[in-house]
Structure formats: C-alpha cells, structure tokens
Protein backbone atom coordinates (compact mmCIF):
# COMPACT_ATOMS: atom_id res chain seq x y z
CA UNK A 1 -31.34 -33.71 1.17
CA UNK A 2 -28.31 -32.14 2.77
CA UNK A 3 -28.19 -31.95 6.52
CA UNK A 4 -27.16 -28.39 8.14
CA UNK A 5 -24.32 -27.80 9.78
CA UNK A 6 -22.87 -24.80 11.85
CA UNK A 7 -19.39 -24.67 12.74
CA UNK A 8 -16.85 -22.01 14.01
CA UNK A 9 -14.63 -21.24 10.97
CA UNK A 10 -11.42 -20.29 12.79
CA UNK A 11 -9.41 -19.31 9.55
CA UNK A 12 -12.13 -16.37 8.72
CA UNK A 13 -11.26 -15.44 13.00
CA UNK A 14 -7.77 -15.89 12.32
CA UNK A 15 -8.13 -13.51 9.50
CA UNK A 16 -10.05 -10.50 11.01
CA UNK A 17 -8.17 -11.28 14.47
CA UNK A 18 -4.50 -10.21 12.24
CA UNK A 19 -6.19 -7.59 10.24
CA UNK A 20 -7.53 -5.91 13.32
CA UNK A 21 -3.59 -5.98 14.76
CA UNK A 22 -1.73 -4.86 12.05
CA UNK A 23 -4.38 -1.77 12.08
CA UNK A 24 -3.99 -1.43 15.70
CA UNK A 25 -0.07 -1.66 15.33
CA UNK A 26 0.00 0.78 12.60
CA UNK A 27 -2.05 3.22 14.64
CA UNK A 28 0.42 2.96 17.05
CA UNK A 29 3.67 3.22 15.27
CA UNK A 30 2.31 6.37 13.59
CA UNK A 31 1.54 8.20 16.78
CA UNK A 32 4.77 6.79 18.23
CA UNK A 33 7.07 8.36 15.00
CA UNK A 34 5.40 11.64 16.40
CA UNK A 35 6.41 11.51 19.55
CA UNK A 36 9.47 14.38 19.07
CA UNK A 37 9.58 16.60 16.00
CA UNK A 38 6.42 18.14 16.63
CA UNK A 39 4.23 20.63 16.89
CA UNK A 40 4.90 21.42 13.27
CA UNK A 41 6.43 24.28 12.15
CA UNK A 42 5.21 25.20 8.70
CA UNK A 43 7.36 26.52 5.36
CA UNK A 44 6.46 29.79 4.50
CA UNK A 45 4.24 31.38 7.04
CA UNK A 46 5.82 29.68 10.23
CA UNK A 47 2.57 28.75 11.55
CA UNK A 48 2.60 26.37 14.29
CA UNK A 49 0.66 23.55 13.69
CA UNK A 50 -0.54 22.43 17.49
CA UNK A 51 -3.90 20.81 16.74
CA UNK A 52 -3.41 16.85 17.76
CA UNK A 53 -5.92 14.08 17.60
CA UNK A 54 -5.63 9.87 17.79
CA UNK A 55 -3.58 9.77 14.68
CA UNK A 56 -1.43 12.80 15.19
CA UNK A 57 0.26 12.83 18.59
CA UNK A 58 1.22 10.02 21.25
CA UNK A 59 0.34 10.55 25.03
CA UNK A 60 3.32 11.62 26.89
CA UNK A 61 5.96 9.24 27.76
CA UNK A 62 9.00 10.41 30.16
CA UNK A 63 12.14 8.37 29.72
CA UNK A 64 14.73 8.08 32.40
CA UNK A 65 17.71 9.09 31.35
CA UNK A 66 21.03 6.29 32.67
CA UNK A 67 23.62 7.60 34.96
CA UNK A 68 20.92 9.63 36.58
CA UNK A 69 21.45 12.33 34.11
CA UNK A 70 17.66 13.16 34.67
CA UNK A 71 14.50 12.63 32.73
CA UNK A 72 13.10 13.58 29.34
CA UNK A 73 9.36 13.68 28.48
CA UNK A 74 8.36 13.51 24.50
CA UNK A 75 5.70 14.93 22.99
CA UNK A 76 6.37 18.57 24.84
CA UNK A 77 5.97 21.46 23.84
CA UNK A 78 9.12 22.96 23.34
CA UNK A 79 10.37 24.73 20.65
CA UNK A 80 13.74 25.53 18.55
CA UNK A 81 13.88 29.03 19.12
CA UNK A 82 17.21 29.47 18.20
CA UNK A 83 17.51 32.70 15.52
CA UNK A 84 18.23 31.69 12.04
CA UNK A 85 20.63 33.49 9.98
CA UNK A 86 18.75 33.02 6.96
CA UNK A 87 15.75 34.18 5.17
CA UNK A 88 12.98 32.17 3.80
CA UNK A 89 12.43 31.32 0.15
CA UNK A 90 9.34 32.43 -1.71
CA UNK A 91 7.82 29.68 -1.77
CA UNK A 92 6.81 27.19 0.69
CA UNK A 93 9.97 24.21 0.81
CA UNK A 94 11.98 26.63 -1.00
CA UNK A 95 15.32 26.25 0.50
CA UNK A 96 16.80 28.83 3.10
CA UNK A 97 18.85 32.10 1.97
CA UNK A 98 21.79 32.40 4.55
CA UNK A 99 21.98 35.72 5.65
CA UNK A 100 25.45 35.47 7.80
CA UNK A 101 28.12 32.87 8.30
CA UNK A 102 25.79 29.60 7.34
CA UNK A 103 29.05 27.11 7.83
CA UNK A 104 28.94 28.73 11.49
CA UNK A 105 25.13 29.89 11.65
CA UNK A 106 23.77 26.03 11.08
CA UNK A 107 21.80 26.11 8.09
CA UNK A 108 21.24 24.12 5.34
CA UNK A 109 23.60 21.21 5.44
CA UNK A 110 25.07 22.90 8.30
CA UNK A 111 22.16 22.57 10.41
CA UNK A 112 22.39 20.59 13.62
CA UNK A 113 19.85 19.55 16.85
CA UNK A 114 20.72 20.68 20.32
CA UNK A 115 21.88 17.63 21.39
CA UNK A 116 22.56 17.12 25.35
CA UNK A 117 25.81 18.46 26.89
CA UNK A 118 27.13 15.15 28.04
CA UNK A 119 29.61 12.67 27.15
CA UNK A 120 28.38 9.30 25.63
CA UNK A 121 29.61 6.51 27.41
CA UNK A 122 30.18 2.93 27.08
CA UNK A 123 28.26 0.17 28.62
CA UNK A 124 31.14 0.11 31.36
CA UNK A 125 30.39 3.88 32.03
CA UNK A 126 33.73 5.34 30.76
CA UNK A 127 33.45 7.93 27.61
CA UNK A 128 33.39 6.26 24.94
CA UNK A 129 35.26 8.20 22.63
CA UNK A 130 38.53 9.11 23.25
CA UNK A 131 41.83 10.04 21.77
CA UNK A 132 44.56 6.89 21.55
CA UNK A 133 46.87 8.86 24.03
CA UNK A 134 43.66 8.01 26.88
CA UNK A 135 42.70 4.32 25.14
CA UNK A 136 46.02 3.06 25.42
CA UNK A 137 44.68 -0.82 24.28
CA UNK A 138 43.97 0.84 20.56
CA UNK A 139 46.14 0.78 18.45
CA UNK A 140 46.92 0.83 14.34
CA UNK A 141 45.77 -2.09 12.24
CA UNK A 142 49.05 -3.65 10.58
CA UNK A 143 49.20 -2.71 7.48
CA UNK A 144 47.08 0.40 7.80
CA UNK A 145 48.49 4.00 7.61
CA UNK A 146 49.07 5.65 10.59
CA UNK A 147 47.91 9.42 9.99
CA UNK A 148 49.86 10.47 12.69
CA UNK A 149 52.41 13.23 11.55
CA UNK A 150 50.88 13.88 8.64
CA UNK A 151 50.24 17.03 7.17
CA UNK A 152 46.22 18.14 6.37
CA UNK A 153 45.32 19.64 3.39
CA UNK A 154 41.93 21.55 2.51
CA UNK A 155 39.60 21.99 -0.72
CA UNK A 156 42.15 24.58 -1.80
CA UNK A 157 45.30 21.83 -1.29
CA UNK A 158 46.34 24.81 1.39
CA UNK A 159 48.25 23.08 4.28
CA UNK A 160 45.58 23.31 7.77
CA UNK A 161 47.68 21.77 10.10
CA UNK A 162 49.19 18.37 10.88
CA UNK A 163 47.17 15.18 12.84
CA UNK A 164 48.16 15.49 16.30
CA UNK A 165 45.98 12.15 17.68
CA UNK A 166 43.70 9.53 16.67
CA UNK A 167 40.33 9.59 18.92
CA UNK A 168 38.73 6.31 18.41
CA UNK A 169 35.08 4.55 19.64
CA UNK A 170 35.88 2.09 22.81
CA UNK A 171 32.40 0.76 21.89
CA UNK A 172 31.93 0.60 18.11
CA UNK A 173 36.02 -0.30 17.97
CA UNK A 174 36.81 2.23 14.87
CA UNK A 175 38.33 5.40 14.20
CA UNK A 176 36.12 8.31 14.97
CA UNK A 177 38.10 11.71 14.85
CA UNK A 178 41.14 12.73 13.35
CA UNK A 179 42.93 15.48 15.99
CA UNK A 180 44.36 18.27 13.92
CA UNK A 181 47.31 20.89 15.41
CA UNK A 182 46.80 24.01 13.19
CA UNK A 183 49.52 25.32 11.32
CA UNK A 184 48.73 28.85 13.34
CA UNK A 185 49.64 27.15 16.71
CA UNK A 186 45.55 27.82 17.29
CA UNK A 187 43.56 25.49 19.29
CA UNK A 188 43.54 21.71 17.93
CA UNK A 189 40.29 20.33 16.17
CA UNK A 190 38.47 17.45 15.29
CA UNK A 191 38.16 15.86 12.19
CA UNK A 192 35.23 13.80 11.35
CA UNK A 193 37.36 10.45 10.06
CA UNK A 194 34.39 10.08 7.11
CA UNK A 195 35.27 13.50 5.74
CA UNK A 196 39.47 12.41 5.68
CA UNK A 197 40.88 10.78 2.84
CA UNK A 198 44.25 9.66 3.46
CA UNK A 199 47.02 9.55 0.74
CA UNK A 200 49.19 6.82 1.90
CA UNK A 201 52.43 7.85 -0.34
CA UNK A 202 52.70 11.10 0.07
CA UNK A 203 51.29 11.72 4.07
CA UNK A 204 48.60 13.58 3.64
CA UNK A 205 45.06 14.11 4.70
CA UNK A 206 43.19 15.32 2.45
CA UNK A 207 39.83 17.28 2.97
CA UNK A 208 37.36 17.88 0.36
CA UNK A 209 34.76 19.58 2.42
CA UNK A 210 36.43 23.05 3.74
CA UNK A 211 39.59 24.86 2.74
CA UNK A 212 42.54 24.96 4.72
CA UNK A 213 42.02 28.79 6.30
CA UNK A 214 38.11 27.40 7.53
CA UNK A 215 39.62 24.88 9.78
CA UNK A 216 40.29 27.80 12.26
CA UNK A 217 36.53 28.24 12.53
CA UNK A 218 35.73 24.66 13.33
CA UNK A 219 33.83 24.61 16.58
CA UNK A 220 36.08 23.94 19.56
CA UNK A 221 35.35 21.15 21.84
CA UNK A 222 35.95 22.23 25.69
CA UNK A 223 37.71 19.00 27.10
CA UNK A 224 41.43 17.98 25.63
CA UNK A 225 40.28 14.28 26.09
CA UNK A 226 36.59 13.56 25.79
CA UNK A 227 33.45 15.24 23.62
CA UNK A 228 30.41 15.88 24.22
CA UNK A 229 26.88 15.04 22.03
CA UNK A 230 26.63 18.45 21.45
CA UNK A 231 29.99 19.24 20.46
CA UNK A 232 30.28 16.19 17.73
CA UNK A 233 26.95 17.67 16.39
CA UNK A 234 28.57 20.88 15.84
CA UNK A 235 31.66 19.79 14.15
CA UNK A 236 29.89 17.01 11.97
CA UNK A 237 27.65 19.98 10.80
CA UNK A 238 30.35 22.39 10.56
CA UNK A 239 31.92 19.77 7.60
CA UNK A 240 28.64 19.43 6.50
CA UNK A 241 27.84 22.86 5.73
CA UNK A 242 31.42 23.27 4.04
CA UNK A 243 30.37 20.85 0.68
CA UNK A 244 27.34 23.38 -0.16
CA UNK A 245 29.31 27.15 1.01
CA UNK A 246 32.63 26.35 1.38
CA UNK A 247 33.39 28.51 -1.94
CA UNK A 248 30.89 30.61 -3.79
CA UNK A 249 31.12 28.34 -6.35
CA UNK A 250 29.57 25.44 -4.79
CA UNK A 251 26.21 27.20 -3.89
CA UNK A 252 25.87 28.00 -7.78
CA UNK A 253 23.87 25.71 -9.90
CA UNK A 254 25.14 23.39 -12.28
CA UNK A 255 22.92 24.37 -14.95
C-alpha cells in the first residue's frame, strides 16, 4: 500500500506565476509601442483608423518636458495635416508619386516628423551642438584631416562651396555637421558629416547625395551658432531625399 500525500508543488506555481508575466508584460509593451503613431492612417483610401481597444491603444500618459519647455501627452489625437505634394499609388503600399519639389516637399526618403523647435541640450543645459568656433575645447584628432578650407563637391563633381566650420556634439564628442560657404556668397549650410566623404589628398568633400547647384536649396537653419530639432530633421531629410531624386536617373528602375 502506498500512503497519500498532498504537497504544494512550487515549480508548477513558479511556472504559471512567469507565464502569466511575460503575457501581462507583452500586453503591455504592445499598447505602450502605440502610444504615438496612431490613429492609423490607411494606404489607399486614407481612412482613419480610430477604433481602440486593450490591445490597441495605451491610456494617456503626459510627460514633462525638462527645462520647463512644457508638457506632451501621447496617445492624442492629433494629426499630420501637413499637404503632400504627391499623389497616391494605385494600390494600397504603393509608393508616393511626387507631384512638386519632393527633395523640398518631404516625401519619400525626404520625408521628415515635425520635430519641436528647440535646441537639444546637454546634461549641463548648454546646446549641445555647436560649431568649433563656440566649443573652443574641440578640436582635430592628430592625424585626422581637417576639412576646413576645403572645397565641396556634389554628385555632378560641380564645386558647392568650401567648409567654413566644423559643428560638433559636446555630448556624444564627434563630428556632427560640416558648415559649408557657397560658392554664390548665399547663406552657409549644414552638412550632415555621414553624407561627407573626405578625400584627404586632394581637399575635397565629396557628396554623393545632391549635386553641387541643390546645395542652394538646403533648408536654412535660423541661428549662426546653434540648431534646432526641427531644423536637423529638415536638412538630414533634405540629403535623404537627394539619393532617390537628385537626378532623373535615380528614380528609374534598374531593371
């Protein structure tokens, strides 16, 4: 005969006690990755999508924003209203026909958020990117080129303009922006420092993404020393936008 026993089996509670918090964290990772982006906007008809529900939308959350720039609430309801110079394909995720200036207009690669009007700043509260000529404690690695001087050249190998400064990141300590003076005494630019590629030898810049006569269009930033979240997303998209309509050809298949 074999005597009865009852017990608490703690590796079966153990079990059900993880399974029932990875499905409660999963829940709420999935309504948190919804918290901006959304309502849904869909391809083809345009439909707003507004119907929400546990696993679609997270409560609302407002965030204080530092350096009492304000709040922000996320979900809302706001929408990017903005007009699009473009038409939509025939069929739905079919990719948009620019209509206009898409380099300028923001579509395709070219597209870019409405980022806040403010300067990003350093833990210490000063902006935290800034030309060398403000963050006098950067300087030039030894042994690296200094693009200083040199000349810029676009897609086309037409001359833009020459580098004028060097605006670097006090807080990520690395070379952001490259300042180009255009050859038609214009307004300088910025130069996204991924998009440069700098030919030691002969002192140029070279840029594969626009030609030289599209750096006059490159969105202007307002201050001569500091730039603003909004103004980096238009420049980086400007680039952007130049590797797919830059030339006609580039907006042709391949096939």
């Amino acid at each position: 005969m074999y005597a009865s026993h009852t017990g608490i089996d703690f590796a079966v509670i153990s079990f059900f006690m993880f399974f029932a918090f990875f499905v409660l964290l999963v829940l709420y990772l999935r309504r948190e990755d919804r918290r901006e982006g959304y309502p849904l906007e869909e391809d083809g008809s345009g439909r707003v999508r507004t119907s929400g529900g546990l696993l679609f939308t997270a409560l609302p959350k407002t965030f204080h924003l530092p350096d009492g720039r304000g709040e922000f609430t996320a979900p809302n309801k706001r929408r990017d209203r903005r007009p699009i110079a473009a038409r939509r394909g025939v069929t739905p995720g079919s990719p948009l026909i620019p209509t206009g200036k898409p380099m300028i207009d923001g579509v395709g690669p070219g597209a870019y958020a409405e980022r806040a009007k403010v300067v990003a700043l350093t833990a210490h509260g000063t902006p935290k990117i800034v030309p060398m000529r403000v963050a006098t404690d950067f300087e030039i690695a030894k042994g690296d080129p200094d693009p200083r001087g040199m000349l810029v050249r676009g897609a086309d190998s037409g001359i833009a303009g020459r580098v004028k400064d060097v605006w670097v990141d006090r807080a990520e300590w690395m070379i952001r922006y490259l300042e180009i003076s255009l050859i038609d005494g214009g307004q300088s630019v910025l130069l996204p420092m991924t998009m440069a590629l700098i030919n030691r030898s002969m002192r140029h810049v070279i840029v594969d993404a626009i030609t030289a006569a599209q750096f006059a269009d490159v969105p202007k930033i307002a201050g001569p020393d500091e730039v603003t979240l909004y103004e980096e997303e238009r420049v980086v998209a400007y680039y952007g936008g130049g590797f797919l309509y830059a030339t006609p050809s580039r907006s042709e298949p391949f096939l």
